[in-house]
Structures are given as structure tokens and as C-alpha cells.
N, C-alpha and C. Protein backbone atom coordinates (compact mmCIF):
# COMPACT_ATOMS: atom_id res chain seq x y z
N UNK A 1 -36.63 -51.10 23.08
CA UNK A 1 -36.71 -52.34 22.34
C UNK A 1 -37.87 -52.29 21.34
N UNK A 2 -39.36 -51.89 21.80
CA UNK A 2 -40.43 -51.76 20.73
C UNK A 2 -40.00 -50.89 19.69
N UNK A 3 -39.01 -49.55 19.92
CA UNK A 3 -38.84 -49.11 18.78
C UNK A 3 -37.97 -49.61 17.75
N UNK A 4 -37.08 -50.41 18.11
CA UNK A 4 -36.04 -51.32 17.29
C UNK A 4 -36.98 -51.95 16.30
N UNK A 5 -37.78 -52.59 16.85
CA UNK A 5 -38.57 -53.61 16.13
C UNK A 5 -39.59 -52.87 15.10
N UNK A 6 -40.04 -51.79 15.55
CA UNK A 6 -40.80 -50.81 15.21
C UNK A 6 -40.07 -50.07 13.80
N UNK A 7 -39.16 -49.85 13.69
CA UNK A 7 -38.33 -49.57 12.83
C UNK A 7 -37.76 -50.68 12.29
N UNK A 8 -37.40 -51.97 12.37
CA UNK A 8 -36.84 -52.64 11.45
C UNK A 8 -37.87 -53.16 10.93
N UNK A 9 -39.40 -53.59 11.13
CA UNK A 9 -40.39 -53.80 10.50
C UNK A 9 -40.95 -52.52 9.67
N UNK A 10 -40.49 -51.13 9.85
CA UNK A 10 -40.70 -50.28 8.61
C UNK A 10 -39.39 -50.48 7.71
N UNK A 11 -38.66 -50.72 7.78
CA UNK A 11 -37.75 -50.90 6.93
C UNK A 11 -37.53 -51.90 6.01
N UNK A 12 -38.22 -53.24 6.53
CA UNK A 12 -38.17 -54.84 5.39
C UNK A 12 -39.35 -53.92 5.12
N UNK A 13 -40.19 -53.61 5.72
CA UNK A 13 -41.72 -53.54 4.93
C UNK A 13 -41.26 -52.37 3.12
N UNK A 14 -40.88 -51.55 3.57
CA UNK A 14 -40.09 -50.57 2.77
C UNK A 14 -39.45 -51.35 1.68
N UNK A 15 -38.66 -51.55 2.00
CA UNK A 15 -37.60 -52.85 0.38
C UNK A 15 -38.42 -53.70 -0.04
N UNK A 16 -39.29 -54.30 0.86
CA UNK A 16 -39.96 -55.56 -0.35
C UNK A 16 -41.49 -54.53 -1.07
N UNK A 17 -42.06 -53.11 -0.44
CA UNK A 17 -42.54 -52.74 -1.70
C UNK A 17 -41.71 -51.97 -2.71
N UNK A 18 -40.54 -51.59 -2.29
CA UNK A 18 -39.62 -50.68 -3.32
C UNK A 18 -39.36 -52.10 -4.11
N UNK A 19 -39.29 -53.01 -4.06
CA UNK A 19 -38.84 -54.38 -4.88
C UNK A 19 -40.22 -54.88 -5.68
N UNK A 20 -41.53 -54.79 -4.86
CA UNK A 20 -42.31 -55.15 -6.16
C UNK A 20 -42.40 -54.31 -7.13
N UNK A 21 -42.19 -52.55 -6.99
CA UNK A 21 -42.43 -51.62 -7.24
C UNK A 21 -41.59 -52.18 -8.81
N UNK A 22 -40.56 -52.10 -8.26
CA UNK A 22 -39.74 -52.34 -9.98
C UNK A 22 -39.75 -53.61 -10.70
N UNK A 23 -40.40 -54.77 -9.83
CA UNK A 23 -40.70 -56.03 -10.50
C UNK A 23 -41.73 -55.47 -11.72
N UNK A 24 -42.63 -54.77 -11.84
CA UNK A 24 -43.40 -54.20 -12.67
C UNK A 24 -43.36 -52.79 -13.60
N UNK A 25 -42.14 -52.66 -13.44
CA UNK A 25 -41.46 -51.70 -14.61
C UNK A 25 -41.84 -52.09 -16.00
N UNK A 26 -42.37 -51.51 -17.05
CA UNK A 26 -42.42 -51.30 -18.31
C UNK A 26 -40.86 -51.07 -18.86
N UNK A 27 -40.12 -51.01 -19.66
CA UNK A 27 -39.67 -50.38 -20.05
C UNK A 27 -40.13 -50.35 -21.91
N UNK A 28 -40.41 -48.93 -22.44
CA UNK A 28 -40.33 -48.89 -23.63
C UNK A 28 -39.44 -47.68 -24.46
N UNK A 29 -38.99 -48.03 -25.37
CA UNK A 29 -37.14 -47.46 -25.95
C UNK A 29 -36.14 -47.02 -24.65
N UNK A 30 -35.45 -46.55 -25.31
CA UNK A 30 -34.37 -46.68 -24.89
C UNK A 30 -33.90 -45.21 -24.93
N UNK A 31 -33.45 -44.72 -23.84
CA UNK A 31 -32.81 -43.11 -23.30
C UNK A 31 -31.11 -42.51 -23.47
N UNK A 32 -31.15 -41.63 -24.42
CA UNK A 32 -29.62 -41.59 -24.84
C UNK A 32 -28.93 -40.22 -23.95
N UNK A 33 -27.94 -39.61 -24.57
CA UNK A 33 -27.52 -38.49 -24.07
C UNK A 33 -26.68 -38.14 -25.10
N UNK A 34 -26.43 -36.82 -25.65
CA UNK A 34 -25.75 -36.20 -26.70
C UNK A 34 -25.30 -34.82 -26.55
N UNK A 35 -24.35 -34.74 -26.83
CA UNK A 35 -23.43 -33.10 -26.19
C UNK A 35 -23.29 -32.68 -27.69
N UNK A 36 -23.74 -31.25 -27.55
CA UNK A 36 -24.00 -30.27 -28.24
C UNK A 36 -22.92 -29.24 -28.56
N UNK A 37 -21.86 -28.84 -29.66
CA UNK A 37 -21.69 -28.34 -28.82
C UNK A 37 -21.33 -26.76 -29.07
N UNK A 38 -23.12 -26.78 -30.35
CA UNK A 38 -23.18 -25.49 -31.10
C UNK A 38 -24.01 -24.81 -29.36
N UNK A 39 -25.06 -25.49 -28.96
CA UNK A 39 -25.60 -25.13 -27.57
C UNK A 39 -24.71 -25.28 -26.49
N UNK A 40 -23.86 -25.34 -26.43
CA UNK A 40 -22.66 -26.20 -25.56
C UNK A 40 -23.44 -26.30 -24.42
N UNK A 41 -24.18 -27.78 -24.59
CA UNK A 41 -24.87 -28.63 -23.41
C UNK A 41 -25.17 -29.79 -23.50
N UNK A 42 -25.68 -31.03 -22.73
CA UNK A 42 -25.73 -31.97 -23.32
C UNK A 42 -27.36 -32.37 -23.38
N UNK A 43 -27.36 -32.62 -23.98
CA UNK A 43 -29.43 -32.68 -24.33
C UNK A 43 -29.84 -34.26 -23.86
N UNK A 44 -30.54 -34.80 -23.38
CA UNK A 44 -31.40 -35.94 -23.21
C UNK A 44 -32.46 -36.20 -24.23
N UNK A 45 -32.56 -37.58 -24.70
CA UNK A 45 -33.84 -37.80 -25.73
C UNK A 45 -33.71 -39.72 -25.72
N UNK A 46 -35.11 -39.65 -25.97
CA UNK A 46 -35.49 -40.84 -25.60
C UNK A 46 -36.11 -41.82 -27.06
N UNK A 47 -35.77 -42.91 -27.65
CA UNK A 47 -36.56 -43.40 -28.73
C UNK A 47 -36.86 -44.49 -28.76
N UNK A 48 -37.91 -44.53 -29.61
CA UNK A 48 -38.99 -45.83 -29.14
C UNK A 48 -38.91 -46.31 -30.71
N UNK A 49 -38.49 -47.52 -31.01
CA UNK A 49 -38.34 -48.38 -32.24
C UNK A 49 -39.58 -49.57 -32.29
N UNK A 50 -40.22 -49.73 -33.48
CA UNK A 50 -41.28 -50.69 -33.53
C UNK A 50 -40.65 -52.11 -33.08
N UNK A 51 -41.69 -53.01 -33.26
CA UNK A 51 -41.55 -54.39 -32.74
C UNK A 51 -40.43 -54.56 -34.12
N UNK A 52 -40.99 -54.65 -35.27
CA UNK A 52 -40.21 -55.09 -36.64
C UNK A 52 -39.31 -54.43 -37.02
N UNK A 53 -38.85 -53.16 -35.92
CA UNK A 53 -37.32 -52.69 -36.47
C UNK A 53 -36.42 -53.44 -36.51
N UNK A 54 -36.23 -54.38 -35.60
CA UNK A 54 -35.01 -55.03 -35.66
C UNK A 54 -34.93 -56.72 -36.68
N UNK A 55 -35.98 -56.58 -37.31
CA UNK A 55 -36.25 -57.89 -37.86
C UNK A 55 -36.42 -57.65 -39.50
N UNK A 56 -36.44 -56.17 -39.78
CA UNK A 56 -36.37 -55.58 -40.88
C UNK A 56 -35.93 -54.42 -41.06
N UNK A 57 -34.67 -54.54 -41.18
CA UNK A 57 -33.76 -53.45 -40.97
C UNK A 57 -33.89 -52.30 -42.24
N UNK A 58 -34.19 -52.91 -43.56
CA UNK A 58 -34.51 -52.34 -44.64
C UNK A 58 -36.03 -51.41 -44.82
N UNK A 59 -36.50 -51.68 -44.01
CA UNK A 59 -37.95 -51.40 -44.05
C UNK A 59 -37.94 -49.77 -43.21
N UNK A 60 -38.30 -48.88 -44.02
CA UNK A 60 -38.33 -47.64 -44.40
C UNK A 60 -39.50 -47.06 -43.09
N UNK A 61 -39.58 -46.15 -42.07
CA UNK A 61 -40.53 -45.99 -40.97
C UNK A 61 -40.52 -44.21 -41.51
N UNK A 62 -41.78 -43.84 -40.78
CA UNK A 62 -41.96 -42.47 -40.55
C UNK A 62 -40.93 -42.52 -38.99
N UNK A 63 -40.91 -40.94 -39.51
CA UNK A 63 -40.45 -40.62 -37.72
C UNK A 63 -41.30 -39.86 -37.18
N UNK A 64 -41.50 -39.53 -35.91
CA UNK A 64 -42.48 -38.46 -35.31
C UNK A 64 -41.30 -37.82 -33.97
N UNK A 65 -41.10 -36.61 -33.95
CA UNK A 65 -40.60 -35.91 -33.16
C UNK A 65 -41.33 -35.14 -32.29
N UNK A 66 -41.09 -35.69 -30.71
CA UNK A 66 -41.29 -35.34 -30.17
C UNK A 66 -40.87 -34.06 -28.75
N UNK A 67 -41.40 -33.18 -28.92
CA UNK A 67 -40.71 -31.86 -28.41
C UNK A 67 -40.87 -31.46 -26.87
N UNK A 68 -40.75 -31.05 -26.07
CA UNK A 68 -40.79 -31.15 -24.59
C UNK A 68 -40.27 -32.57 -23.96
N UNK A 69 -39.81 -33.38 -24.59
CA UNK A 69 -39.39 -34.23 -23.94
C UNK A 69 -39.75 -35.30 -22.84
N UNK A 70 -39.20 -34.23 -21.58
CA UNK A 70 -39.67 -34.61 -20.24
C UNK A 70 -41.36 -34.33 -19.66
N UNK A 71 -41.93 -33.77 -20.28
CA UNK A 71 -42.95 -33.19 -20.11
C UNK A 71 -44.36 -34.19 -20.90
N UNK A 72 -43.97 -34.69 -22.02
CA UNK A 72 -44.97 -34.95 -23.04
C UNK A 72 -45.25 -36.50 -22.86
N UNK A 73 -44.66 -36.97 -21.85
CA UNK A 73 -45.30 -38.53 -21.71
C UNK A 73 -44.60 -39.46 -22.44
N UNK A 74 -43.90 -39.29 -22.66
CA UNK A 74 -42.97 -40.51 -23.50
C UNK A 74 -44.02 -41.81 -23.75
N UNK A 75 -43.84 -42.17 -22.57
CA UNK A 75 -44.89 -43.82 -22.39
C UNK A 75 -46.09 -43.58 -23.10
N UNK A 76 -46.98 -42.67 -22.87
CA UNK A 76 -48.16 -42.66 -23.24
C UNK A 76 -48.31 -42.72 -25.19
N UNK A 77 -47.50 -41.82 -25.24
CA UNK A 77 -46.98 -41.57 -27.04
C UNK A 77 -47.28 -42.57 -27.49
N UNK A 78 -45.96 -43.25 -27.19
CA UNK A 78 -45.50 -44.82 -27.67
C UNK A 78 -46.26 -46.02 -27.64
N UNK A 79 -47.30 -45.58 -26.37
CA UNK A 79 -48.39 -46.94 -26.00
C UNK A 79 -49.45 -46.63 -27.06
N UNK A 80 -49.57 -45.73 -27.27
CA UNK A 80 -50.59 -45.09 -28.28
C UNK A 80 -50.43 -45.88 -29.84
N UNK A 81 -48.96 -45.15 -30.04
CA UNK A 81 -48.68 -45.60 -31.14
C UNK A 81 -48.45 -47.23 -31.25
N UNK A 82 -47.94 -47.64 -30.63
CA UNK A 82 -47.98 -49.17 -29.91
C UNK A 82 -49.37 -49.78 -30.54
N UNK A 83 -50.38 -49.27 -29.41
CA UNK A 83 -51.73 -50.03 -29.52
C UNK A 83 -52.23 -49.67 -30.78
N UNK A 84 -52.21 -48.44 -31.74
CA UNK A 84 -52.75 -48.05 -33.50
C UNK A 84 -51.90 -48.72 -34.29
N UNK A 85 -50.41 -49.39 -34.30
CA UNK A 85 -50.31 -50.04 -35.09
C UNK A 85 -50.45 -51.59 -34.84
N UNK A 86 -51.15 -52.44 -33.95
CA UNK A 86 -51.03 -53.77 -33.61
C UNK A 86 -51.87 -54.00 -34.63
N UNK A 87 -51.01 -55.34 -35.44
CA UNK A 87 -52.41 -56.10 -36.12
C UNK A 87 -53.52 -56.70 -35.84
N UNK A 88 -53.67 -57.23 -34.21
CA UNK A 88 -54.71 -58.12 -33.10
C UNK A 88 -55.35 -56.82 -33.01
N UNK A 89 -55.49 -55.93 -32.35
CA UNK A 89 -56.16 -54.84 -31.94
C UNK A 89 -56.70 -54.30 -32.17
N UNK A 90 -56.08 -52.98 -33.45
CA UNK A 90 -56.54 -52.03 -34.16
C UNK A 90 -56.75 -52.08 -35.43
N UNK A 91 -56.38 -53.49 -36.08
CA UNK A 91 -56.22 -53.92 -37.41
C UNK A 91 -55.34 -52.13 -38.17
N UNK A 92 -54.37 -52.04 -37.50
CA UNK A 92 -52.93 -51.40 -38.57
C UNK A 92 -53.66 -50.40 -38.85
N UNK A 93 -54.20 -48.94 -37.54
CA UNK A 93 -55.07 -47.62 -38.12
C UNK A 93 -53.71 -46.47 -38.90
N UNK A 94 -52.35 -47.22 -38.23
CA UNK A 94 -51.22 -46.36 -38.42
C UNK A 94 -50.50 -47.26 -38.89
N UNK A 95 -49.21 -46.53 -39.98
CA UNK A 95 -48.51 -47.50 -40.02
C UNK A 95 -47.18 -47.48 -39.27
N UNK A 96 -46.61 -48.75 -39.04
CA UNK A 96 -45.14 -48.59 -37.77
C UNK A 96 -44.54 -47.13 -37.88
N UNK A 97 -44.36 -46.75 -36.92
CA UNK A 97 -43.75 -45.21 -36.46
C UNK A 97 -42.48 -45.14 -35.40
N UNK A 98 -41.25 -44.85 -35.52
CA UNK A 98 -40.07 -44.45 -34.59
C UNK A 98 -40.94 -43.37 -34.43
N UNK A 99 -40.07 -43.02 -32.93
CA UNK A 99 -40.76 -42.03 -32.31
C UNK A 99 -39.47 -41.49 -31.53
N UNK A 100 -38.91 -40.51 -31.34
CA UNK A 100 -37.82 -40.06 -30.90
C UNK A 100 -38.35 -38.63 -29.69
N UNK A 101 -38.40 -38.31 -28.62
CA UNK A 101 -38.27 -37.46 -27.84
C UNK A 101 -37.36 -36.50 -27.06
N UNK A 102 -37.41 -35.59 -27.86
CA UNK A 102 -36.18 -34.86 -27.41
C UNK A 102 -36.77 -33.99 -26.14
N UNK A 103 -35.89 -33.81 -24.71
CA UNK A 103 -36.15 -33.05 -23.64
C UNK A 103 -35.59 -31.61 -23.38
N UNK A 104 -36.19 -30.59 -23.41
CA UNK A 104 -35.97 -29.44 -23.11
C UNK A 104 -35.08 -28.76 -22.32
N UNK A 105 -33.82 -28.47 -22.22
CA UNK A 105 -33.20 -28.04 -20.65
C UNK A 105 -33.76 -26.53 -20.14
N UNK A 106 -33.67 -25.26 -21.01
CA UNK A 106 -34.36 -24.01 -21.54
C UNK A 106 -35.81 -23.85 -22.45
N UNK A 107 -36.83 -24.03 -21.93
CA UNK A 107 -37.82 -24.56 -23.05
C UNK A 107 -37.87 -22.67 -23.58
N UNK A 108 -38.05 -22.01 -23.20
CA UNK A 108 -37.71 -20.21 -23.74
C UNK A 108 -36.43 -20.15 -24.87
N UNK A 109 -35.90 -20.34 -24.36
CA UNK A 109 -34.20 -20.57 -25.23
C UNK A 109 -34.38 -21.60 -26.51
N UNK A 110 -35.07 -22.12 -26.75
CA UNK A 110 -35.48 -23.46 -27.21
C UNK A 110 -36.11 -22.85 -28.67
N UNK A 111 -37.40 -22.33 -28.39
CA UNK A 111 -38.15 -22.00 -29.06
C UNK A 111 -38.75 -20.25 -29.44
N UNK A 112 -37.62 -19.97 -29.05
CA UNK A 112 -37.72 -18.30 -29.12
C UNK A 112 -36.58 -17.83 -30.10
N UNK A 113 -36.51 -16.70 -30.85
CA UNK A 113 -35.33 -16.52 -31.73
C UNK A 113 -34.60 -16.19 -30.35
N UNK A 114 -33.21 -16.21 -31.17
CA UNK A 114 -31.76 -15.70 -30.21
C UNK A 114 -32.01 -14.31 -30.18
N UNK A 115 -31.60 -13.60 -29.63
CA UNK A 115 -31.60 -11.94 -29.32
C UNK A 115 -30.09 -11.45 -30.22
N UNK A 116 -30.50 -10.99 -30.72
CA UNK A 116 -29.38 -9.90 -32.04
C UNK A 116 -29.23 -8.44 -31.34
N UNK A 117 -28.07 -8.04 -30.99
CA UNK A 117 -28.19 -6.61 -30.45
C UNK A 117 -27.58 -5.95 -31.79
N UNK A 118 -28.67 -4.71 -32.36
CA UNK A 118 -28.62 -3.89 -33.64
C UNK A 118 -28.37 -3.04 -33.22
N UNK A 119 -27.82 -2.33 -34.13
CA UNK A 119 -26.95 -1.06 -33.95
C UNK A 119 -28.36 0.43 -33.50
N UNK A 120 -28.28 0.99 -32.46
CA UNK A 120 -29.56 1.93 -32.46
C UNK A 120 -29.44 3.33 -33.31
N UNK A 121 -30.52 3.23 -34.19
CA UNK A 121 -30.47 4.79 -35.35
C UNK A 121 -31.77 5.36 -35.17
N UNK A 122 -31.43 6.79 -35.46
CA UNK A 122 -32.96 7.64 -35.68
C UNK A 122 -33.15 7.74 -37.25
N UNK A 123 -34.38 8.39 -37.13
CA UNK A 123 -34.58 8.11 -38.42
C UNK A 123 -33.83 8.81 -39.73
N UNK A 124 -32.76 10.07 -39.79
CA UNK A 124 -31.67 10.43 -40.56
C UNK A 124 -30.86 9.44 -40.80
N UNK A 125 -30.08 8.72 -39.92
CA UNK A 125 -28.77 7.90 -39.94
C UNK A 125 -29.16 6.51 -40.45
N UNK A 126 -31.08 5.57 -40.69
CA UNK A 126 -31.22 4.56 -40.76
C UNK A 126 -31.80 4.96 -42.58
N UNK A 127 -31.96 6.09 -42.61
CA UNK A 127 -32.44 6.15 -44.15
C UNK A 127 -31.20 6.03 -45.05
């Protein structure tokens, strides 16, 4: 019987912090998915749109690309860029920036040339 109880008090205890846990989720942009299918794979990337994208659709942004993806902090980027362009804050050190993060599946494959197999010659047959 103590262990019944013993276990169902780890278990509410469990859900109501897995429940505050996500009451305090951030979320900033929004996470896509896109099939490739010169790489034939499907790539993950994540982008983060200013406050005034959607309120000025005409209004012309830098982009900044971001490479490793999964690796490079998404959040941190964006909070960055976030907090350098607020007018309260930083008085505008940057100006509004999209920010797009693309994630790596092969980071070698990625950023290495492709391998070419050449025909092998000595030095008569290549002159």
C-alpha cells in the first residue's frame, strides 16, 4: 500500500512540474521542413521575423543566415538580435534583421567539396 501511494505521489508530482515546465515556454519564429531533392533529404530550418514584419510587409529587411542550425542557438541569435534592435533598450544599434537557421543533417557533406573520381595518369599519358 505505501508503495501505491509512493508512486502515485511521484507521478502527480511529475505532470504538474512537466506542466509548469511548458507554462513558460518562449516561443520565438517558427520551424519549417523542406525536401531536397538535388540532396535527396529533407533539411530542417528555423526563422525568426521582426516584430514589424507583419505590419509592414513592404519594408525591405537584411537577412542573416544561419549555419549549423541545431547547434548555434537559435534562441540566443534572435534574443540578441531582438534586444539590438528594440527602440526602449538599445536605442536601434541594428537595424530589424530576419534571421533564418538552417540545420545540418551531414555537417562534413555540407561543407566539404563532393569527391570527383579522375581518371589516374602518369606523367606521359597526362602531358
Amino acid at each position: 500500500m505505501r508503495r501505491i501511494l509512493i508512486a502515485t505521489i511521484f507521478l502527480l508530482t511529475a505532470t504538474a512540474l512537466h506542466a509548469q515546465m511548458n507554462d513558460h515556454l518562449v516561443s520565438i519564429g517558427e520551424k519549417y521542413t523542406i525536401n531536397s531533392r538535388i540532396l535527396n533529404e529533407q533539411r530542417r530550418y528555423a526563422v525568426y521575423l521582426p516584430p514589424s514584419y507583419q505590419s509592414n510587409p513592404a519594408k525591405k529587411y537584411f537577412v542573416a543566415y544561419v549555419w549549423d542550425g541545431e547547434k548555434s542557438k537559435f534562441h540566443e541569435v534572435t534574443g540578441i538580435a531582438q534586444s539590438m534592435t528594440s527602440i526602449h533598450d538599445l536605442k536601434m544599434q541594428i537595424p530589424e534583421i530576419i534571421i533564418v537557421s538552417i540545420e545540418n543533417i551531414n555537417r562534413t557533406s555540407d561543407f566539404t567539396p563532393t569527391f570527383i573520381e579522375l581518371p589516374r595518369c602518369g606523367k606521359r599519358s597526362c602531358l
